[in-house]
PDB file of N, CA and C in Angstrom:
ATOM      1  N   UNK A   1      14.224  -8.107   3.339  1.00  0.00           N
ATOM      2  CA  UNK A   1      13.562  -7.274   2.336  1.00  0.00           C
ATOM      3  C   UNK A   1      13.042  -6.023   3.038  1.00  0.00           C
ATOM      4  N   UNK A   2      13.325  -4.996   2.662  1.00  0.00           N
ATOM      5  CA  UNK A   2      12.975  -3.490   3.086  1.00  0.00           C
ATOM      6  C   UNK A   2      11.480  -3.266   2.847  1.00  0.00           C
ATOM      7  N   UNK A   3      10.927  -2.538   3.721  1.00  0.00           N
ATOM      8  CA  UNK A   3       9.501  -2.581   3.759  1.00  0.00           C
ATOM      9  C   UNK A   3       8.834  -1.830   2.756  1.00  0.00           C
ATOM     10  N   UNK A   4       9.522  -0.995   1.577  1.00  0.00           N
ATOM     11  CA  UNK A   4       9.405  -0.565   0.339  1.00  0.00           C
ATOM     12  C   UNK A   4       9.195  -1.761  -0.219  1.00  0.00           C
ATOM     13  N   UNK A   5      10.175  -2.400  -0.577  1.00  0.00           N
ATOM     14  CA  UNK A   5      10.011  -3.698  -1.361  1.00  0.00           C
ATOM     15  C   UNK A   5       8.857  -4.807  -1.323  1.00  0.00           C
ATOM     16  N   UNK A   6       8.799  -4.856   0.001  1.00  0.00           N
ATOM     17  CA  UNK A   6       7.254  -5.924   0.406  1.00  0.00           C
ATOM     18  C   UNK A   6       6.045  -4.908   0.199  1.00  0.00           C
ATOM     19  N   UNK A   7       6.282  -4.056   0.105  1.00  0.00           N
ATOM     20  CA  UNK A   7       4.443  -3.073  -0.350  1.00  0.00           C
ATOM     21  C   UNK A   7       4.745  -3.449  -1.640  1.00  0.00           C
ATOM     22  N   UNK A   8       5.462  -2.748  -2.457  1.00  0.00           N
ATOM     23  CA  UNK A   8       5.125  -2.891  -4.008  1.00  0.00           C
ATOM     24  C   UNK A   8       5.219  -4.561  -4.487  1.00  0.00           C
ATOM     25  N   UNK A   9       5.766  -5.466  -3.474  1.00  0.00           N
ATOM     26  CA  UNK A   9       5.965  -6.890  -4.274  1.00  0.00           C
ATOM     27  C   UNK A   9       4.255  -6.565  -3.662  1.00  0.00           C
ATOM     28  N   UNK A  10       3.459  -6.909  -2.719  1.00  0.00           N
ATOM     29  CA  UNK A  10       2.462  -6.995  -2.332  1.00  0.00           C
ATOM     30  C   UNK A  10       1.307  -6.622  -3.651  1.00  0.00           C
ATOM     31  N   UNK A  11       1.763  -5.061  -3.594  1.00  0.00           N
ATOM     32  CA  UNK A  11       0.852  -4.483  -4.993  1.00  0.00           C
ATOM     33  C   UNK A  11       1.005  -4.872  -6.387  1.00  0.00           C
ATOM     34  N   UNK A  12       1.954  -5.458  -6.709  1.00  0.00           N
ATOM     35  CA  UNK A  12       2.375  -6.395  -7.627  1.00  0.00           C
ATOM     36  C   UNK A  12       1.739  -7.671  -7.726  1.00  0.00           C
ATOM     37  N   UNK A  13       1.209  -8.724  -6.646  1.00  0.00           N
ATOM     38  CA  UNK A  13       1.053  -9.819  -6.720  1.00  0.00           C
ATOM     39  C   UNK A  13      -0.723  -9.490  -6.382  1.00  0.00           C
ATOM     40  N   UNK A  14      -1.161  -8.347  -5.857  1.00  0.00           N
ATOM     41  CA  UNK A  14      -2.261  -7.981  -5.652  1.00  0.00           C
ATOM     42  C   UNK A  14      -3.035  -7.718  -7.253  1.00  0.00           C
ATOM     43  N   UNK A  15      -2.231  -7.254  -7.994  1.00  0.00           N
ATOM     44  CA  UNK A  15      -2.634  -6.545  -9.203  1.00  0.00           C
ATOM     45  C   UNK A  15      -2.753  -8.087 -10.159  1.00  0.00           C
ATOM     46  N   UNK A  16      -2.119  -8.572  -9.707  1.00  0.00           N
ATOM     47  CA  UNK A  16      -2.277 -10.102 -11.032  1.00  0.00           C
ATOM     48  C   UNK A  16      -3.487 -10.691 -10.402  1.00  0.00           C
ATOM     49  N   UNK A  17      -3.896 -11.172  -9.280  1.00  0.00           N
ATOM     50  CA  UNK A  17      -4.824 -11.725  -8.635  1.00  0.00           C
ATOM     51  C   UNK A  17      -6.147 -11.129  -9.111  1.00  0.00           C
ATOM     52  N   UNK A  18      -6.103  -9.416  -9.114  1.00  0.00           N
ATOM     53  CA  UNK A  18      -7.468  -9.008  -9.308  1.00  0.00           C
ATOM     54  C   UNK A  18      -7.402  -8.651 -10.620  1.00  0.00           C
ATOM     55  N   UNK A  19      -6.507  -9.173 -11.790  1.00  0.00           N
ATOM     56  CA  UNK A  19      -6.526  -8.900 -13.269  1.00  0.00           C
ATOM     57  C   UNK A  19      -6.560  -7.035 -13.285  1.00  0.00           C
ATOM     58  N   UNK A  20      -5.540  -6.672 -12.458  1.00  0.00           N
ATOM     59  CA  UNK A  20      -5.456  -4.905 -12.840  1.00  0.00           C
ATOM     60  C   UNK A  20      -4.349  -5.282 -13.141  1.00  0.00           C
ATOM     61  N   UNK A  21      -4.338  -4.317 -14.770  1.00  0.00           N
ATOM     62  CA  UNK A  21      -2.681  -3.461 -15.319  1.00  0.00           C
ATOM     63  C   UNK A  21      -2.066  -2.527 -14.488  1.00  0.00           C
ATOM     64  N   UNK A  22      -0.737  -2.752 -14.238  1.00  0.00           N
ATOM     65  CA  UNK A  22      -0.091  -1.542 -13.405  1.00  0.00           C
ATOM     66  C   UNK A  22       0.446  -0.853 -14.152  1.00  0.00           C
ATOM     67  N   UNK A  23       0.089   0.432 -13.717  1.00  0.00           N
ATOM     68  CA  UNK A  23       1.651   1.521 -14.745  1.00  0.00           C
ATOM     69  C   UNK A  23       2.677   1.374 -13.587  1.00  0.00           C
ATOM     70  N   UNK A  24       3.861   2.095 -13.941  1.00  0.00           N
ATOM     71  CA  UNK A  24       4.976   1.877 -13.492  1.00  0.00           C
ATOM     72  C   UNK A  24       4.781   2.511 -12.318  1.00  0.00           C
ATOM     73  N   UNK A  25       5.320   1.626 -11.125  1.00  0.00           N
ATOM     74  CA  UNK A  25       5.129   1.891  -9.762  1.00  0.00           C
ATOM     75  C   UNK A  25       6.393   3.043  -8.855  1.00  0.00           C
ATOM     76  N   UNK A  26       5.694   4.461  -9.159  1.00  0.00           N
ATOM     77  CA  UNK A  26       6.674   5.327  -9.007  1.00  0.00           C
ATOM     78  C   UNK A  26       5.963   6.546  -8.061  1.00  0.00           C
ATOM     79  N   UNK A  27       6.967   6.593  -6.660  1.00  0.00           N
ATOM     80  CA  UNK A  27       6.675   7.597  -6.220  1.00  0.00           C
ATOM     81  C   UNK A  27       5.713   8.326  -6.292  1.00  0.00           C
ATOM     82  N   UNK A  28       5.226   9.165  -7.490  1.00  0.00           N
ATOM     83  CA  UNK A  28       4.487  10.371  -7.187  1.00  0.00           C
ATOM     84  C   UNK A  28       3.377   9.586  -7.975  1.00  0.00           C
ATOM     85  N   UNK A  29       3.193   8.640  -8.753  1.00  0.00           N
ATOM     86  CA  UNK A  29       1.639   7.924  -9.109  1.00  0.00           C
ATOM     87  C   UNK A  29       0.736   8.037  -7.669  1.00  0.00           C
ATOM     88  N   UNK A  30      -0.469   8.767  -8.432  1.00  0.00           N
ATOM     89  CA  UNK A  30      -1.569   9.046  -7.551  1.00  0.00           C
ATOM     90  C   UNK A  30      -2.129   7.237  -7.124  1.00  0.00           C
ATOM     91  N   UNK A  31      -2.751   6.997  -5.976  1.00  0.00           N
ATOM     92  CA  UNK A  31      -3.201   5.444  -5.915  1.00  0.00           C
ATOM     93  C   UNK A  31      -4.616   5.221  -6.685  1.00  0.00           C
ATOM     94  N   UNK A  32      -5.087   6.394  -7.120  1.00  0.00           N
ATOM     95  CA  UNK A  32      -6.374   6.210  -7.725  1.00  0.00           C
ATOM     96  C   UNK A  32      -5.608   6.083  -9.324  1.00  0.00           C
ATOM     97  N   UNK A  33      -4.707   6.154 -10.099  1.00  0.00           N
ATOM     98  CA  UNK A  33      -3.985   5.434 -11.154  1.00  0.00           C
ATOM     99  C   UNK A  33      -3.539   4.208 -11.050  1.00  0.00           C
ATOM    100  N   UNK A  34      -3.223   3.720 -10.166  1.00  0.00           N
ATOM    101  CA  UNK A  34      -3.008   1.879 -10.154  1.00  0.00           C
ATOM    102  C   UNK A  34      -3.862   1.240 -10.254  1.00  0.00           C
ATOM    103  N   UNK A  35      -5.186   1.750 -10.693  1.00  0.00           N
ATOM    104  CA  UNK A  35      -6.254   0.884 -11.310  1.00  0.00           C
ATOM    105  C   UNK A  35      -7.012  -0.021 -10.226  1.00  0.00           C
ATOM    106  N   UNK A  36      -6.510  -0.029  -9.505  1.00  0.00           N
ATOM    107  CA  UNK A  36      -6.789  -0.515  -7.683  1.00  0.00           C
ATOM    108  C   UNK A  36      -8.323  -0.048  -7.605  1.00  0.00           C
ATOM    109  N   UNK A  37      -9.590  -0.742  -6.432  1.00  0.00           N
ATOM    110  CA  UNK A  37     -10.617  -0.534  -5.965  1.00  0.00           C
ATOM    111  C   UNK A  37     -10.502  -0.810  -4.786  1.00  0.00           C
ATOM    112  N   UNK A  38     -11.563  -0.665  -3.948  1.00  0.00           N
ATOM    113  CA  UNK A  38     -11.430  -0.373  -2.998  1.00  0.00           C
ATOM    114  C   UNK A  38     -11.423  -1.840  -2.035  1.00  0.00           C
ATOM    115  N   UNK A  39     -11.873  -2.869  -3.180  1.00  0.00           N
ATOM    116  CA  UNK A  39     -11.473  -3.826  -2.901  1.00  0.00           C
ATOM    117  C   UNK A  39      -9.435  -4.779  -2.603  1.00  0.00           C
ATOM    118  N   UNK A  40      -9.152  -4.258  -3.688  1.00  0.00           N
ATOM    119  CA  UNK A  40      -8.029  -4.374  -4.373  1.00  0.00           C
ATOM    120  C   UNK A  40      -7.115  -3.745  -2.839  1.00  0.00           C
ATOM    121  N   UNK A  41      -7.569  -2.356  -2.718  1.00  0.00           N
ATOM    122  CA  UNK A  41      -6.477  -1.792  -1.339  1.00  0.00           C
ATOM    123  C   UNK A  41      -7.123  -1.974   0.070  1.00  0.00           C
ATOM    124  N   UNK A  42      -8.471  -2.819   0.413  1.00  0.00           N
ATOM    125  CA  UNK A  42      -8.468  -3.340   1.285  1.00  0.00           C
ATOM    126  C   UNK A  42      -7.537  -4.805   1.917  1.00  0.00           C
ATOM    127  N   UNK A  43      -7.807  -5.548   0.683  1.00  0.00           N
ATOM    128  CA  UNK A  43      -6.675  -7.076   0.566  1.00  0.00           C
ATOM    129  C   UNK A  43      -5.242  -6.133   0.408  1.00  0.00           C
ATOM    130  N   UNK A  44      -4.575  -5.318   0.152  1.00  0.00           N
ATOM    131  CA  UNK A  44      -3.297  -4.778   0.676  1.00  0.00           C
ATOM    132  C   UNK A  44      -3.252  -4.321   1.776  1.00  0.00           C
ATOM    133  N   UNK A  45      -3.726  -3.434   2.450  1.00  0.00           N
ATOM    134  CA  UNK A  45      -3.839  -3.323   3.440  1.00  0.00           C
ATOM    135  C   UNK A  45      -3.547  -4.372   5.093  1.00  0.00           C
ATOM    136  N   UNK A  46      -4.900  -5.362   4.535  1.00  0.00           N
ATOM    137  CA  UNK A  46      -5.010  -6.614   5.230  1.00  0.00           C
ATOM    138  C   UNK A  46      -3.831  -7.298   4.999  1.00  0.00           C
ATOM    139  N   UNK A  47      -3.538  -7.689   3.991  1.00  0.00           N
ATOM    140  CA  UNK A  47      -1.166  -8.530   3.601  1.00  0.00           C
ATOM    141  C   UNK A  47      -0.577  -7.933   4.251  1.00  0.00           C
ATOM    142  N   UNK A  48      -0.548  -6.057   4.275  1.00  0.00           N
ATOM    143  CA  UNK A  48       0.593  -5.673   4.989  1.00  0.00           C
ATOM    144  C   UNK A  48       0.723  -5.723   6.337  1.00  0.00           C
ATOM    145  N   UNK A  49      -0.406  -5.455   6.970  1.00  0.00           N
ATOM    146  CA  UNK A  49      -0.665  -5.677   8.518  1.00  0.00           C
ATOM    147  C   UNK A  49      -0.537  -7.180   8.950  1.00  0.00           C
ATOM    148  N   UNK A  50      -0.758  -8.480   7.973  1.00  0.00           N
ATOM    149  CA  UNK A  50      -0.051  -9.719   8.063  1.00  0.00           C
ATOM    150  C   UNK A  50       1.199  -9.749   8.527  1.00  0.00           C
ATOM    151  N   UNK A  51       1.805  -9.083   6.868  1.00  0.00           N
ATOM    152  CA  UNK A  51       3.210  -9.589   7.139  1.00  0.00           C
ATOM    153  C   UNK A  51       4.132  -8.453   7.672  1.00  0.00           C
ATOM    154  N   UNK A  52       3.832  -7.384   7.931  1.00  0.00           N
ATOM    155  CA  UNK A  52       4.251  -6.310   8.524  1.00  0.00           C
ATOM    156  C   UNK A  52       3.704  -6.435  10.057  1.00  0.00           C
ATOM    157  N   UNK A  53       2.911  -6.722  10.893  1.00  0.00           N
ATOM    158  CA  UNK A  53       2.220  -6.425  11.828  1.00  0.00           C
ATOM    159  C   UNK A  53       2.248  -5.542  12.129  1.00  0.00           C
ATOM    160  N   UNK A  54       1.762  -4.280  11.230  1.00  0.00           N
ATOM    161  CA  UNK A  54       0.833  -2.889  11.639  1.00  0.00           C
ATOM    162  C   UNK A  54       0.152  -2.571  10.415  1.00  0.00           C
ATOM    163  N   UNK A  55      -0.202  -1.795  10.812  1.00  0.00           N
ATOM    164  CA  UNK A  55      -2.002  -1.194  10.180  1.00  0.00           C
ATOM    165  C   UNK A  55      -1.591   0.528  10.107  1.00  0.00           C
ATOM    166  N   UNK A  56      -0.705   1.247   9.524  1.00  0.00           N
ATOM    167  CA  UNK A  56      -0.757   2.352  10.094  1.00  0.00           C
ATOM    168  C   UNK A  56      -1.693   3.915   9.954  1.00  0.00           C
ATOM    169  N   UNK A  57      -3.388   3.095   9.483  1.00  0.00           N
ATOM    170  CA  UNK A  57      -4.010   3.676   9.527  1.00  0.00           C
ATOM    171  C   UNK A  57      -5.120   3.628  10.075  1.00  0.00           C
ATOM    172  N   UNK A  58      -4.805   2.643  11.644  1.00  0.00           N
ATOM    173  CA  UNK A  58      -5.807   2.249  12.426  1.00  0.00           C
ATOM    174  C   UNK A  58      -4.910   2.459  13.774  1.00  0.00           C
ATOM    175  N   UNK A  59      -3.686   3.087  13.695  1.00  0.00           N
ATOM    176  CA  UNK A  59      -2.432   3.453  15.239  1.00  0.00           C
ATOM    177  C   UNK A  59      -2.811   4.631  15.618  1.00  0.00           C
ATOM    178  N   UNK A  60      -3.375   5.555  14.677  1.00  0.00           N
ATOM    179  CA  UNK A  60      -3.693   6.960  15.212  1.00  0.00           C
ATOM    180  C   UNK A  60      -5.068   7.341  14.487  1.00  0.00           C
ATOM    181  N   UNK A  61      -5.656   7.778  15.158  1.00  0.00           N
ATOM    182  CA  UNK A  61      -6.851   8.628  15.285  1.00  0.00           C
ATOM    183  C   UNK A  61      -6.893   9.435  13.879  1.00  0.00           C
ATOM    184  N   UNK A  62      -5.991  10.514  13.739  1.00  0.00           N
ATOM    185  CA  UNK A  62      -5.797  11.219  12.657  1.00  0.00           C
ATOM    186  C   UNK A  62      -5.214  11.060  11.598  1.00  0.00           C
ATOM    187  N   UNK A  63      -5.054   9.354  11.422  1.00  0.00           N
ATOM    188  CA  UNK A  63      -4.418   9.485  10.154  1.00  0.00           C
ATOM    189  C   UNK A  63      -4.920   9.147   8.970  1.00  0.00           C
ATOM    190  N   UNK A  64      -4.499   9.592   7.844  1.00  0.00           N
ATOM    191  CA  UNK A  64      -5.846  10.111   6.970  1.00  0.00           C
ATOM    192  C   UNK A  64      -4.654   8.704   5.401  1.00  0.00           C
ATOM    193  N   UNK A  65      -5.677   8.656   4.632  1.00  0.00           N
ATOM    194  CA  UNK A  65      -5.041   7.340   3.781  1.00  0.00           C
ATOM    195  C   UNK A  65      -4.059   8.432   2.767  1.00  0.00           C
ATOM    196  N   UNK A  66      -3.280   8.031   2.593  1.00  0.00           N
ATOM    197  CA  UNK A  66      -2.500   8.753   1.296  1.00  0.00           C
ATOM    198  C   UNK A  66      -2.786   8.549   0.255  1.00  0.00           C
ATOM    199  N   UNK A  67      -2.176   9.780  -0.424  1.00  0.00           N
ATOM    200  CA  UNK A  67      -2.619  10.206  -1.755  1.00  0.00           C
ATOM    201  C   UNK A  67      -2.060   9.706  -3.497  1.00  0.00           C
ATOM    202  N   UNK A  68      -0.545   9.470  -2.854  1.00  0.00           N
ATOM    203  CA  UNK A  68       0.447   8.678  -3.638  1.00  0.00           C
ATOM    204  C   UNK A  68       0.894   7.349  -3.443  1.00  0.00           C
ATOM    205  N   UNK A  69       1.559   6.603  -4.071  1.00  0.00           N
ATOM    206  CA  UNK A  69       2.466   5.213  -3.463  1.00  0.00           C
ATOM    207  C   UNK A  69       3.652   5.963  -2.952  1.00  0.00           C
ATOM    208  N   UNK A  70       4.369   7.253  -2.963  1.00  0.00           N
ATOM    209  CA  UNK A  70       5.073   7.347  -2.239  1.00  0.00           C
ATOM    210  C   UNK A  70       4.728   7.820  -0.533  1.00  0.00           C
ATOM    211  N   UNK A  71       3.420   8.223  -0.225  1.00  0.00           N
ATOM    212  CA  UNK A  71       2.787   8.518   0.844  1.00  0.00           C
ATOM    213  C   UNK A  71       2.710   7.702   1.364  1.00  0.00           C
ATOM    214  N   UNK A  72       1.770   5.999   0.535  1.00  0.00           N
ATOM    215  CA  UNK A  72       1.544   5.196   1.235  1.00  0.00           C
ATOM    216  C   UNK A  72       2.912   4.525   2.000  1.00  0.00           C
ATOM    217  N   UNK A  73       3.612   4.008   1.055  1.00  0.00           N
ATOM    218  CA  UNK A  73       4.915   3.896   1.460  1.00  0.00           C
ATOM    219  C   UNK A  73       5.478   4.203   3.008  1.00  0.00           C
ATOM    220  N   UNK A  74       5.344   5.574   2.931  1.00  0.00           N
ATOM    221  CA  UNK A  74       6.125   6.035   4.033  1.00  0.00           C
ATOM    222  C   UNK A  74       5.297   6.146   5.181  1.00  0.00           C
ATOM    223  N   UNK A  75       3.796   6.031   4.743  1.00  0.00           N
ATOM    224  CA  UNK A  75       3.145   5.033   6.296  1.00  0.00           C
ATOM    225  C   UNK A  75       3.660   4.361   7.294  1.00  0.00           C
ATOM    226  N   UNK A  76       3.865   3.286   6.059  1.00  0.00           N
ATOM    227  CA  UNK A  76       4.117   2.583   6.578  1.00  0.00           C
ATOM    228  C   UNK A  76       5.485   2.072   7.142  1.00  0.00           C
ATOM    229  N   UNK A  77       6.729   3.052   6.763  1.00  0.00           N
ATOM    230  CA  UNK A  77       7.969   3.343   7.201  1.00  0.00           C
ATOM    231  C   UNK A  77       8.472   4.011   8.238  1.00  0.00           C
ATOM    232  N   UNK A  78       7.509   4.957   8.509  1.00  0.00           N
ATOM    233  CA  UNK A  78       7.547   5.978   9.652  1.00  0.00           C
ATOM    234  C   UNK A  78       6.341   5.742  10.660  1.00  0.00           C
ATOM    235  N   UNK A  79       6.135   3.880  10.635  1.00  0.00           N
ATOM    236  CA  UNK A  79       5.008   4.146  12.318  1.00  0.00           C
ATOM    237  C   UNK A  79       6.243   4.077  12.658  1.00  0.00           C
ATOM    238  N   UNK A  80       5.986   4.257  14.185  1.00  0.00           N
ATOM    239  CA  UNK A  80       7.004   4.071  15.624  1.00  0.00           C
ATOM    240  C   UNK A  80       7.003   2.670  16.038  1.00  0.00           C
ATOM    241  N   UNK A  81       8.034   2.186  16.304  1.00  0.00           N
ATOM    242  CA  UNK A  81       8.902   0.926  16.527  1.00  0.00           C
ATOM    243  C   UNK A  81       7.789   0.724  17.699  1.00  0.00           C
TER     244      UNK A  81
END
């Protein structure tokens, strides 16, 4: 499974757990529209660095949280091997 696929299954199975409605999980949706708190994208966060083993907003100093699901996404696609 491509690491696109395990974020949004993640935010998918995240969103039933904490009783949030998702709108359709697309690229340019801002993350403050997925109805998400700050609770909600801490427990994602914490899954992906599970089952991903990285964090890629604790590898560098300057990196700042994104603004979209397509930002977050590519976080986490473009750390370094």
């Amino acid at each position: 499974m491509s690491v696109r696929l395990k974020i949004i299954a993640a935010i998918q199975q995240i969103a039933a757990e904490q009783h949030v409605s998702l709108p359709p999980l697309e690229d340019r949706l801002s993350l403050h529209e997925t109805g998400f708190d700050s609770l909600a994208f801490a427990i994602l966060v914490a899954r992906l660095e599970d089952d991903l083993g990285i964090d890629p907003f604790t590898i560098s100093a300057d990196a700042s949280f994104p603004l979209t699901i397509g930002d977050f996404i590519k976080a986490y696609e473009n750390v370094p091997a």
